[in-house]
Protein backbone atom coordinates (compact mmCIF):
# COMPACT_ATOMS: atom_id res chain seq x y z
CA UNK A 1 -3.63 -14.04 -23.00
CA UNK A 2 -1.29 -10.86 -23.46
CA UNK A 3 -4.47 -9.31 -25.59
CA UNK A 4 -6.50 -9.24 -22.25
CA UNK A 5 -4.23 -7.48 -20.00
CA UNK A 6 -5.42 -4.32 -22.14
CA UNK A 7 -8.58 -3.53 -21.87
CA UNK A 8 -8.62 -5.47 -18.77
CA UNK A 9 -6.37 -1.75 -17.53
CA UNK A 10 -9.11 -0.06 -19.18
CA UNK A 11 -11.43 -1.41 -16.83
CA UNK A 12 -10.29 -1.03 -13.84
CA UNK A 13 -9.08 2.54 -14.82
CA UNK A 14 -12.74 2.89 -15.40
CA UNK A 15 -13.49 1.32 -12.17
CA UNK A 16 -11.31 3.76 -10.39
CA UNK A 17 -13.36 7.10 -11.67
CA UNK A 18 -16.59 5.41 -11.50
CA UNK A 19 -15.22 5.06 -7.33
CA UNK A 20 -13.73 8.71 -7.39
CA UNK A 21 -16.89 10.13 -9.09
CA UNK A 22 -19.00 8.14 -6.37
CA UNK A 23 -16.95 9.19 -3.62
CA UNK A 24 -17.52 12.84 -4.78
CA UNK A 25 -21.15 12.64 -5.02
CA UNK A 26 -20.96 11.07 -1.43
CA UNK A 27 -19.68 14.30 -0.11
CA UNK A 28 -21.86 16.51 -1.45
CA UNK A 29 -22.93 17.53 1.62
CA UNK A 30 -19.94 17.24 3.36
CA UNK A 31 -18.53 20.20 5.09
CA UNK A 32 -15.26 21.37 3.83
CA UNK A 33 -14.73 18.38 1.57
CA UNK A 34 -12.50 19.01 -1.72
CA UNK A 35 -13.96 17.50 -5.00
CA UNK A 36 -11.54 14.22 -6.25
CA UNK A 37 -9.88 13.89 -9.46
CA UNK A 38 -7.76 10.77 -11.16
CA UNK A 39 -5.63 11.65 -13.90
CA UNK A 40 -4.32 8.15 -16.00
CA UNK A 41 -1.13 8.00 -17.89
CA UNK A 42 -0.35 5.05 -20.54
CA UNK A 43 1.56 1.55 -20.61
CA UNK A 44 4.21 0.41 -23.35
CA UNK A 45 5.60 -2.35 -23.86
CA UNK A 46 9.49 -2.19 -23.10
CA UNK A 47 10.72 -2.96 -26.64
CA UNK A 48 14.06 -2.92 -28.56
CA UNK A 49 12.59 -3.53 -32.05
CA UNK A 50 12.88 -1.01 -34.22
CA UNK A 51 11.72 -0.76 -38.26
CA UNK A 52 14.17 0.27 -41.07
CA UNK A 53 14.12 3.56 -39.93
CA UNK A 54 15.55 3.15 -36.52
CA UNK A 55 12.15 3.94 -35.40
CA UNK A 56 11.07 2.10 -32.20
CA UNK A 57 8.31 -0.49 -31.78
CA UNK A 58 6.20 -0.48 -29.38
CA UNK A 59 3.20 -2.23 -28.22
CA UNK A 60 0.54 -0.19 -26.00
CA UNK A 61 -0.27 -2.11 -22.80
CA UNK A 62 -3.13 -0.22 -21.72
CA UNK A 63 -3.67 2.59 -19.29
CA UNK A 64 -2.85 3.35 -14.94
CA UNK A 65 -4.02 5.66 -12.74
CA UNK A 66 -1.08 8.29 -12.18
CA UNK A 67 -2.39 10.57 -9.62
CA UNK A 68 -4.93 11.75 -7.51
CA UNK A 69 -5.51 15.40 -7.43
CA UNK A 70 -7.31 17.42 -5.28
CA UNK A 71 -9.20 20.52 -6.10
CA UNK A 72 -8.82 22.85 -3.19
CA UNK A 73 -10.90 25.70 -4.18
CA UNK A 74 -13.03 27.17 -1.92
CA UNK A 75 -16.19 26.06 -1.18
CA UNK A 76 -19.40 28.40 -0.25
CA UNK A 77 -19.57 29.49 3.04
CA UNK A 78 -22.67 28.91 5.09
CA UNK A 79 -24.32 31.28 7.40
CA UNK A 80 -25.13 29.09 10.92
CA UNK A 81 -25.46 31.35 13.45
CA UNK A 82 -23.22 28.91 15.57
CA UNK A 83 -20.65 30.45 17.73
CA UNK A 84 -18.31 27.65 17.60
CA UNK A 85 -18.45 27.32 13.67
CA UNK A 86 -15.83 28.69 11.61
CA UNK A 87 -15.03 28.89 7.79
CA UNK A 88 -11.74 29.63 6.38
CA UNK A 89 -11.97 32.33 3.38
CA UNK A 90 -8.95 32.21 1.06
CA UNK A 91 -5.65 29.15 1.85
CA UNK A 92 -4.72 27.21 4.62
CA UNK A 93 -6.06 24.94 7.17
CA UNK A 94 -7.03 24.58 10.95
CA UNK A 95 -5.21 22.91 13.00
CA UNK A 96 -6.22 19.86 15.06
CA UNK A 97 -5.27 17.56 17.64
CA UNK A 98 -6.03 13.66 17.40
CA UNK A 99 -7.08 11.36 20.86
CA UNK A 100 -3.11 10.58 20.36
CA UNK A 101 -1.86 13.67 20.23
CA UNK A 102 -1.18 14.00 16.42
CA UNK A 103 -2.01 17.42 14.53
CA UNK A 104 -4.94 17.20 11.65
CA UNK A 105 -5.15 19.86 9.90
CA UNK A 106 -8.63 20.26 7.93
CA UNK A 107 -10.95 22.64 6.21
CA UNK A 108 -14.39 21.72 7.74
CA UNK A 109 -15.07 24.35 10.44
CA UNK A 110 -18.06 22.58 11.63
CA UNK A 111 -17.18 23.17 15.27
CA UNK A 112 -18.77 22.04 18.35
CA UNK A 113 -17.65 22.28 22.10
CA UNK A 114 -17.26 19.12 24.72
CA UNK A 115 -18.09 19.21 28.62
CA UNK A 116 -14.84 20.50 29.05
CA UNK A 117 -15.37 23.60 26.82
CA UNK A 118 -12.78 23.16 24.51
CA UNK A 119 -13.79 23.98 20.50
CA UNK A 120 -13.96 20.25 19.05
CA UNK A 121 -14.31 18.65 15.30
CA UNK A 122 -17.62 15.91 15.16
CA UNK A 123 -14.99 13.41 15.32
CA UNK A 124 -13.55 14.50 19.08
CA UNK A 125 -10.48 15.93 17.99
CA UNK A 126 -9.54 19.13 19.83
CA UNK A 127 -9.16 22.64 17.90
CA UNK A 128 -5.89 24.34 18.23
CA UNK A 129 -4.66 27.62 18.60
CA UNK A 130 -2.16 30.34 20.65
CA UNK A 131 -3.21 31.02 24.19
CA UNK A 132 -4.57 34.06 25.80
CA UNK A 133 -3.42 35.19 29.66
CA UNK A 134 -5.71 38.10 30.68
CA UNK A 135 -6.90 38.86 27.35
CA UNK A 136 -3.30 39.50 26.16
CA UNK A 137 -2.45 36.20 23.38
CA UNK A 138 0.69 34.98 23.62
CA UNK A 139 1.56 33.98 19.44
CA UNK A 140 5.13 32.72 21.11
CA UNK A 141 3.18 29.92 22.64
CA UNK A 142 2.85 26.67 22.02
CA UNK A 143 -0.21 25.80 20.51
CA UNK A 144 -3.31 24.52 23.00
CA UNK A 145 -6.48 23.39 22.67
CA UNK A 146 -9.13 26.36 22.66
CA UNK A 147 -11.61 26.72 25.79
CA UNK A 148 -14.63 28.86 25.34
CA UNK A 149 -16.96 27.35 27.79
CA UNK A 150 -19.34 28.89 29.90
CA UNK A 151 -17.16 27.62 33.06
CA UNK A 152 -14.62 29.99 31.55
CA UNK A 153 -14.10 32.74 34.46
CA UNK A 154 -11.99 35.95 34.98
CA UNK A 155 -10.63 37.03 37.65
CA UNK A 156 -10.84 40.25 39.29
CA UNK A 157 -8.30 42.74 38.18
CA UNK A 158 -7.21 45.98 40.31
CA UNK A 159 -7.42 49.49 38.80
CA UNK A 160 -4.18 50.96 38.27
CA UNK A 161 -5.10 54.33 36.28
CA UNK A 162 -8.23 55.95 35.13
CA UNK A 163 -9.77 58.77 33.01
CA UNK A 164 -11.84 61.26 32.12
CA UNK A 165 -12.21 63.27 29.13
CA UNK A 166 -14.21 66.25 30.55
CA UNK A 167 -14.88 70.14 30.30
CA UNK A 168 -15.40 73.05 32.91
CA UNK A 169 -17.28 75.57 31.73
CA UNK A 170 -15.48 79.04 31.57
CA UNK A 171 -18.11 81.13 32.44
CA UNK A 172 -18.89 79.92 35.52
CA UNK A 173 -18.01 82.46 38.38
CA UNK A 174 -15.47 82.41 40.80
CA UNK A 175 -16.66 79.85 44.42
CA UNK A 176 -19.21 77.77 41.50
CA UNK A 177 -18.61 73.91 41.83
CA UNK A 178 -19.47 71.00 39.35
CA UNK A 179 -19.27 67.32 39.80
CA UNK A 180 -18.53 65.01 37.75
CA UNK A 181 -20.84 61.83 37.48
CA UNK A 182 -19.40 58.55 39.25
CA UNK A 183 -16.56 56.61 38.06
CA UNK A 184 -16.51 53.37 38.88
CA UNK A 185 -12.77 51.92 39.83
CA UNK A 186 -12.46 48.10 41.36
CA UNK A 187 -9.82 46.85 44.03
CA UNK A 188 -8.50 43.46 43.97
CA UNK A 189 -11.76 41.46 45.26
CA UNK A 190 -13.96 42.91 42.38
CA UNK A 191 -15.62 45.27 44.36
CA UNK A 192 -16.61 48.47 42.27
CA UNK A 193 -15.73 52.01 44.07
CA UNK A 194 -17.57 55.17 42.76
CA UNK A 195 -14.91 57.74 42.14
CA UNK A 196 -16.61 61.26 41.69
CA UNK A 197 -14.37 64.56 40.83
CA UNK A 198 -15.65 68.21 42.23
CA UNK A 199 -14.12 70.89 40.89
CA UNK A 200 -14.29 74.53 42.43
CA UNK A 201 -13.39 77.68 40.04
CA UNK A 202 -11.28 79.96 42.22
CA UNK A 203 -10.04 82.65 39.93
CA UNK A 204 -9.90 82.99 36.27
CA UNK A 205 -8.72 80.23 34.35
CA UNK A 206 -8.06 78.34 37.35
CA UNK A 207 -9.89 75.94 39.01
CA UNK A 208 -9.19 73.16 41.80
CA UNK A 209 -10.53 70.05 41.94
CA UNK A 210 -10.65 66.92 44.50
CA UNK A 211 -11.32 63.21 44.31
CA UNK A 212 -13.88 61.31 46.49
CA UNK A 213 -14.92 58.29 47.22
CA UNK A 214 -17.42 57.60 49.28
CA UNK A 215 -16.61 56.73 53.44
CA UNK A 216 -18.37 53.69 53.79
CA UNK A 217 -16.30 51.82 51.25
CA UNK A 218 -12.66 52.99 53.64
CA UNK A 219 -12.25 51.72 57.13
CA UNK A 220 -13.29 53.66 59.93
CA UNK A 221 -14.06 56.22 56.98
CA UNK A 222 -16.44 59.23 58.33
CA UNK A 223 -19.10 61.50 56.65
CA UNK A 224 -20.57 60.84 53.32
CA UNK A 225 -17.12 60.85 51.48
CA UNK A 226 -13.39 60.89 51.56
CA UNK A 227 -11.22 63.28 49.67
CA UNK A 228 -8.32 60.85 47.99
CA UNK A 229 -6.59 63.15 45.41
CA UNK A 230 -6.67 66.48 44.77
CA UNK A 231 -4.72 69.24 42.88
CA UNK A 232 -5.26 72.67 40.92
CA UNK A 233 -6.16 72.95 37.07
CA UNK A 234 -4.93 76.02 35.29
CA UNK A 235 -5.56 77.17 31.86
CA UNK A 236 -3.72 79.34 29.44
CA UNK A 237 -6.05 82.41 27.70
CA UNK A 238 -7.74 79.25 24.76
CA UNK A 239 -8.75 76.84 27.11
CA UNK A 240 -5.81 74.42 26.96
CA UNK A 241 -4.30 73.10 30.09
CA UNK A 242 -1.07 74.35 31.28
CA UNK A 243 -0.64 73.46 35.00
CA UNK A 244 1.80 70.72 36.00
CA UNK A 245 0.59 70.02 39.43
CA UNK A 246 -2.15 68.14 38.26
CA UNK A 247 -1.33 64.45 38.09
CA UNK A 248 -0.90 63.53 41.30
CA UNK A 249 -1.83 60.03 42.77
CA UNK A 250 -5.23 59.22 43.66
CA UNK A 251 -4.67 57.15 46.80
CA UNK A 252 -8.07 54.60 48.15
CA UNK A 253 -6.75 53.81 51.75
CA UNK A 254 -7.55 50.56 53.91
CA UNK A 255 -10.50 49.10 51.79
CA UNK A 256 -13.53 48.13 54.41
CA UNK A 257 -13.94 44.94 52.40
CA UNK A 258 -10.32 43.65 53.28
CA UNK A 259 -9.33 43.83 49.66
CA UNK A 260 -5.72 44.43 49.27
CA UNK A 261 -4.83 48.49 50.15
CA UNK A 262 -4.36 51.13 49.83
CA UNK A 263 -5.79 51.33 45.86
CA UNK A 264 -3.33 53.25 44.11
CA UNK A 265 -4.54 55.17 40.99
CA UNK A 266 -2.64 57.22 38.41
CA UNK A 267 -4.78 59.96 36.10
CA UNK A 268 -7.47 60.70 35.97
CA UNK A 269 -6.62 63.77 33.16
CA UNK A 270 -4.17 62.27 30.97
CA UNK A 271 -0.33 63.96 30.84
CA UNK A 272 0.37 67.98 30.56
CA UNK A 273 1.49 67.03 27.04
CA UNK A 274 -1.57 65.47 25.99
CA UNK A 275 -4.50 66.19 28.18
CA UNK A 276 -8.14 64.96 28.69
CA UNK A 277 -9.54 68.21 30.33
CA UNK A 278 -10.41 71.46 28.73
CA UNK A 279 -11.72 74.81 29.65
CA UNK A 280 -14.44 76.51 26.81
CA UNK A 281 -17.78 78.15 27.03
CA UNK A 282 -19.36 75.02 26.82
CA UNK A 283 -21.37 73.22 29.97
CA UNK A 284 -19.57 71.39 31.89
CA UNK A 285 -19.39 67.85 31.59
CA UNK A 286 -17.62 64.51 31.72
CA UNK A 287 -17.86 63.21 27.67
CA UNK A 288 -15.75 59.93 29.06
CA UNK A 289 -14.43 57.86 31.35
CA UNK A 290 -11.71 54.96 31.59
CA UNK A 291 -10.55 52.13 34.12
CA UNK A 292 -8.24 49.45 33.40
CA UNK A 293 -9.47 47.45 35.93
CA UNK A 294 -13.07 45.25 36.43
CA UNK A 295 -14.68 43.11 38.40
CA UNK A 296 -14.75 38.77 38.10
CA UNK A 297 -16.95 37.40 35.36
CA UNK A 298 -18.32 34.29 33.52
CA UNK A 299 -17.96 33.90 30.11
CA UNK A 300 -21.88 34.30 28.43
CA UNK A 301 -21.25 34.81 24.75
CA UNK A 302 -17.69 34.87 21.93
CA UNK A 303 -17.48 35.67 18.80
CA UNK A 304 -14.56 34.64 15.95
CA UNK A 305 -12.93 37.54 14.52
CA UNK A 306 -11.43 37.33 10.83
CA UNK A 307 -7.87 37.22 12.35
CA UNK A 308 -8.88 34.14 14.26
CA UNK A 309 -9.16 35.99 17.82
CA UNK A 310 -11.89 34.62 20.12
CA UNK A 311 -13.79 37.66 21.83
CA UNK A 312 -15.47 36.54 24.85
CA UNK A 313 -17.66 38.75 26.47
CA UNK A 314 -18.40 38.56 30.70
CA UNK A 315 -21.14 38.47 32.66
CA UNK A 316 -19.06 42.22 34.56
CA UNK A 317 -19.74 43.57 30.79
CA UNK A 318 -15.94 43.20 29.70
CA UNK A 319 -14.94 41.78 26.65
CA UNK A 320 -11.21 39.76 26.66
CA UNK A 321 -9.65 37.82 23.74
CA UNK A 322 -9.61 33.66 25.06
CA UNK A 323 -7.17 32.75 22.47
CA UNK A 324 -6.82 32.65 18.70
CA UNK A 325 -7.39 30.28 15.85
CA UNK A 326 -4.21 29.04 14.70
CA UNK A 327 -4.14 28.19 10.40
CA UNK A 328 -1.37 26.32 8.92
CA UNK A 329 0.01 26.49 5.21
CA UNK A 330 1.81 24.18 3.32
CA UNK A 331 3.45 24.40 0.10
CA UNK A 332 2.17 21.96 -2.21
CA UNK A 333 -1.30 21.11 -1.04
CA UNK A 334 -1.68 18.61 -3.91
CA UNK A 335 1.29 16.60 -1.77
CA UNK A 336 -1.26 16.28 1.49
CA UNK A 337 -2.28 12.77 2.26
CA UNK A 338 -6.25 12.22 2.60
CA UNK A 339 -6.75 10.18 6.46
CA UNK A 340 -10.63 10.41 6.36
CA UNK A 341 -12.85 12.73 8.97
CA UNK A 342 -12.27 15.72 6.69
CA UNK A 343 -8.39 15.09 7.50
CA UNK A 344 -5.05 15.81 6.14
CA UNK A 345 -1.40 14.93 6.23
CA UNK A 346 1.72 16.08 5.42
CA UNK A 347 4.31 14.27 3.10
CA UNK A 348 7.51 14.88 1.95
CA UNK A 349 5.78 16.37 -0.87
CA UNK A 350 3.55 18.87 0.73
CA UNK A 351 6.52 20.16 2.79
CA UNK A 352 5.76 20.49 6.66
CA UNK A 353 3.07 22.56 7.60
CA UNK A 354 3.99 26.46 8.44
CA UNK A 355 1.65 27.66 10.80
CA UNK A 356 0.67 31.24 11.77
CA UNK A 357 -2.16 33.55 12.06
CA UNK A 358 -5.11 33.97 9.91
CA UNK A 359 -4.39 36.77 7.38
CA UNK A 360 -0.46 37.10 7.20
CA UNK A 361 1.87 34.83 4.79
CA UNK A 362 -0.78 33.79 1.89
CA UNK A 363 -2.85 32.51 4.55
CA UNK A 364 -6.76 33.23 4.46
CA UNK A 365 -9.19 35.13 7.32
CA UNK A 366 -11.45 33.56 9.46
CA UNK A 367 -15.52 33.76 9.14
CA UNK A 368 -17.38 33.04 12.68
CA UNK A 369 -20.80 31.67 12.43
CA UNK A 370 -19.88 30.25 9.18
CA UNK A 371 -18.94 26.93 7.34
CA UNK A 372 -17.31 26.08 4.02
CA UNK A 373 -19.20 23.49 2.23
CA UNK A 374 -18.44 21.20 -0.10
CA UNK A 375 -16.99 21.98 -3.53
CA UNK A 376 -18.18 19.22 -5.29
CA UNK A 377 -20.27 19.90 -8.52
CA UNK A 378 -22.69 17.22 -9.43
CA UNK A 379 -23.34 18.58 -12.68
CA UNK A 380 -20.02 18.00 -13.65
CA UNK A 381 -19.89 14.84 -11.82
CA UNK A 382 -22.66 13.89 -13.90
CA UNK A 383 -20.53 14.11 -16.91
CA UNK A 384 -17.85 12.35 -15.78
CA UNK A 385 -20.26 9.92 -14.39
CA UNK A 386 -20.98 9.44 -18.31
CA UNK A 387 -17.64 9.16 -19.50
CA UNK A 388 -16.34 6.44 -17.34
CA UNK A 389 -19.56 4.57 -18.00
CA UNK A 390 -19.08 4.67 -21.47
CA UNK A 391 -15.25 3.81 -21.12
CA UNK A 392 -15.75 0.99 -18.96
CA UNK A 393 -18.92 -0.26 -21.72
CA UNK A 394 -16.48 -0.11 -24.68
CA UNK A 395 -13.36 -2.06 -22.77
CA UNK A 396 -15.47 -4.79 -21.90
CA UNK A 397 -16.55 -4.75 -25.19
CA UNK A 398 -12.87 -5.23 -26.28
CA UNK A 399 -13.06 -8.12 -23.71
CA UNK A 400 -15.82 -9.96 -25.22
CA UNK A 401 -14.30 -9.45 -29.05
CA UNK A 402 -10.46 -10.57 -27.74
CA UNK A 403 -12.68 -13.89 -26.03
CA UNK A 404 -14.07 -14.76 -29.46
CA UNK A 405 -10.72 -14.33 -31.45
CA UNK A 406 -9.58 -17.18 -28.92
CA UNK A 407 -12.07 -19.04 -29.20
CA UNK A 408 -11.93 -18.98 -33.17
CA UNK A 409 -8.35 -19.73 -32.82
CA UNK A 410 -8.97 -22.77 -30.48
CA UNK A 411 -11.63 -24.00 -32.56
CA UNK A 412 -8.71 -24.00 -35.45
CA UNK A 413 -6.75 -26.52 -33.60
CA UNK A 414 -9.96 -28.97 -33.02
């Protein structure tokens, strides 16, 4: 019976790539799957014989199934047009979350978002990544699930300093005026407040200028506006600014829509050292202007950058980071454990999972709107679809011949 245990290996090492080749093909369409290989290794017989040489004697016992191995080269990434889909370009993995708490870590970016509007995998499990307060991200953190819902909100965030990048025109004679066009500044509640600048040329090279906003947004404000800042501008003999008595505060006082006062602004023409305002032949005009401060939104639209930031843009027009994609590494992929749903596990042989940002240690970048497929090639499937049909053919062919031999041998003893 010895004779059978042979190609009886050879069979179900046959068996076992016929399953691996038809588990391949099965994921041909399957998003971020990695194409299957078994590798085989053969069986002696344990033997202390030896021939006249001292040479050892030993009996081949057929063939086993030594590893699986992986192939985790990258598949093509597909255009969607999906927000919430992501591919990764290059090593490493994304990092999920499990119903129990457990992190997954996968390659299929096929992304979708739950009521809650947190970034999900088909399967439920949540999308991980470092948290963002304000638009700042916090890579310290510990990693949380990602939100990018429309429910997401801002809010409102008080102007501190603003600027202008502007010219006065040096031509203009002494008394002439200019005004700058209105820039907007918001106080704690939101609520925008047009800033406007007028400056008045009153000798050469020198110019003053005040800051207004207009009455109805102060209480108990009178007139059409309020002066809140003002100072003098002068300018050397090439148009650069030399005055220091420029950057004083700009001061809103008691807001009429209770918001918290006074307003408090620094700017709005940079520092003596490196300023925003200049005085040429040129028109004069305001090129630029900046607040740090804007009014409450809801999030309407986010894109994925390649470094795995989240860019959500507001219904107020600002755009704030909501977090970033988290990608972990490991060192010997070929050591992660398969668990199904497109999902990995670490072992002692794939070393724990390092995880960082997309782009720095060896790990790959992030494509938004896109999704790795599957790597599997069913022409060369096909072939090894071939093989193991032949292999499995010719051991039950040895079978069939080792069955008569014991039969002929039986049939000696009748």
């Amino acid at each position: 019976m010895g004779s059978f245990a042979t190609p009886l290996s050879g069979l179900t090492a046959a068996q076992d790539q016929l399953q691996s080749v038809s588990n391949n093909l099965a994921n041909l369409n399957t998003d971020g799957y990695k194409d299957q290989d078994l590798t085989f290794n053969d069986v002696f017989s344990q033997s202390t014989a030896t021939n006249g040489s001292g040479d050892p004697l030993q009996t081949g016992y057929g063939v086993a199934v030594s590893s699986t191995v992986a192939n985790f080269t990258e598949g093509t990434l597909n255009p969607t047009g999906t927000a919430s889909n992501m591919a990764l370009s290059g090593n490493g993995f994304f990092v999920t979350q499990s119903s129990t708490g457990q992190p997954d870590y996968t390659r299929a970016g096929d992304f979708t978002t739950n009521k809650a509007g947190q970034i999900i995998t088909p399967s439920g499990e949540l999308l991980l990544g470092y948290p963002a307060v304000g638009g700042i991200i916090n890579t310290s953190a510990a990693l949380q699930p990602l939100q990018v819902g429309t429910g997401v909100t801002i809010p409102a965030v008080a102007s501190t300093t603003v600027g202008m990048t502007a010219n006065l025109d040096s031509t203009t004679v002494v008394g002439g005026t200019t005004t700058s066009a209105p820039l907007p500044v918001f106080d704690s509640l939101g609520t925008a407040h047009n800033l406007s600048v007028t400056y008045t040329k009153t000798a050469a090279n020198t110019w003053t200028y005040a800051v207004t906003v207009p009455s109805a947004d102060i209480t108990g404000g009178t007139g059409a506006t309020t002066v809140v800042g003002s100072g003098s501008l002068v300018f050397d003999g090439s148009g650069a600014l030399t005055s220091a008595s420029v950057f004083g505060p700009i001061s809103i006082p008691a807001l009429a829509d209770g918001a918290t006062s006074p307003l408090t602004l620094t700017g709005p023409f940079g520092t003596l050292a490196s300023p925003t305002i200049s005085q040429t032949a040129l028109a004069s005009a305001t090129s630029a202007t900046t607040t740090d401060g804007f009014a409450p939104g809801t999030l309407t639209t986010y894109v994925v950058q390649p470094d795995g930031t989240i860019e959500g843009t507001f219904s107020s027009g600002n755009t704030l980071a909501l977090g970033q994609v988290a990608v972990a590494s490991f060192a010997n992929t070929q050591g992660l454990t398969s668990i199904g749903n497109n999902n990995y596990q670490p072992t002692a042989a794939s070393g724990s999972a390092v995880v960082g940002l997309a782009g720095t240690g060896g790990r790959g970048t992030v494509a938004g709107g896109y999704v790795e497929q599957s790597n599997v090639n069913i022409a060369t499937e096909f072939a090894k679809l071939i093989v193991a049909q032949q292999a499995y053919s010719a051991n039950a062919k040895s079978v069939t011949t080792f069955n008569q031999v014991s039969q002929a041998t039986l049939a000696m003893l009748q």
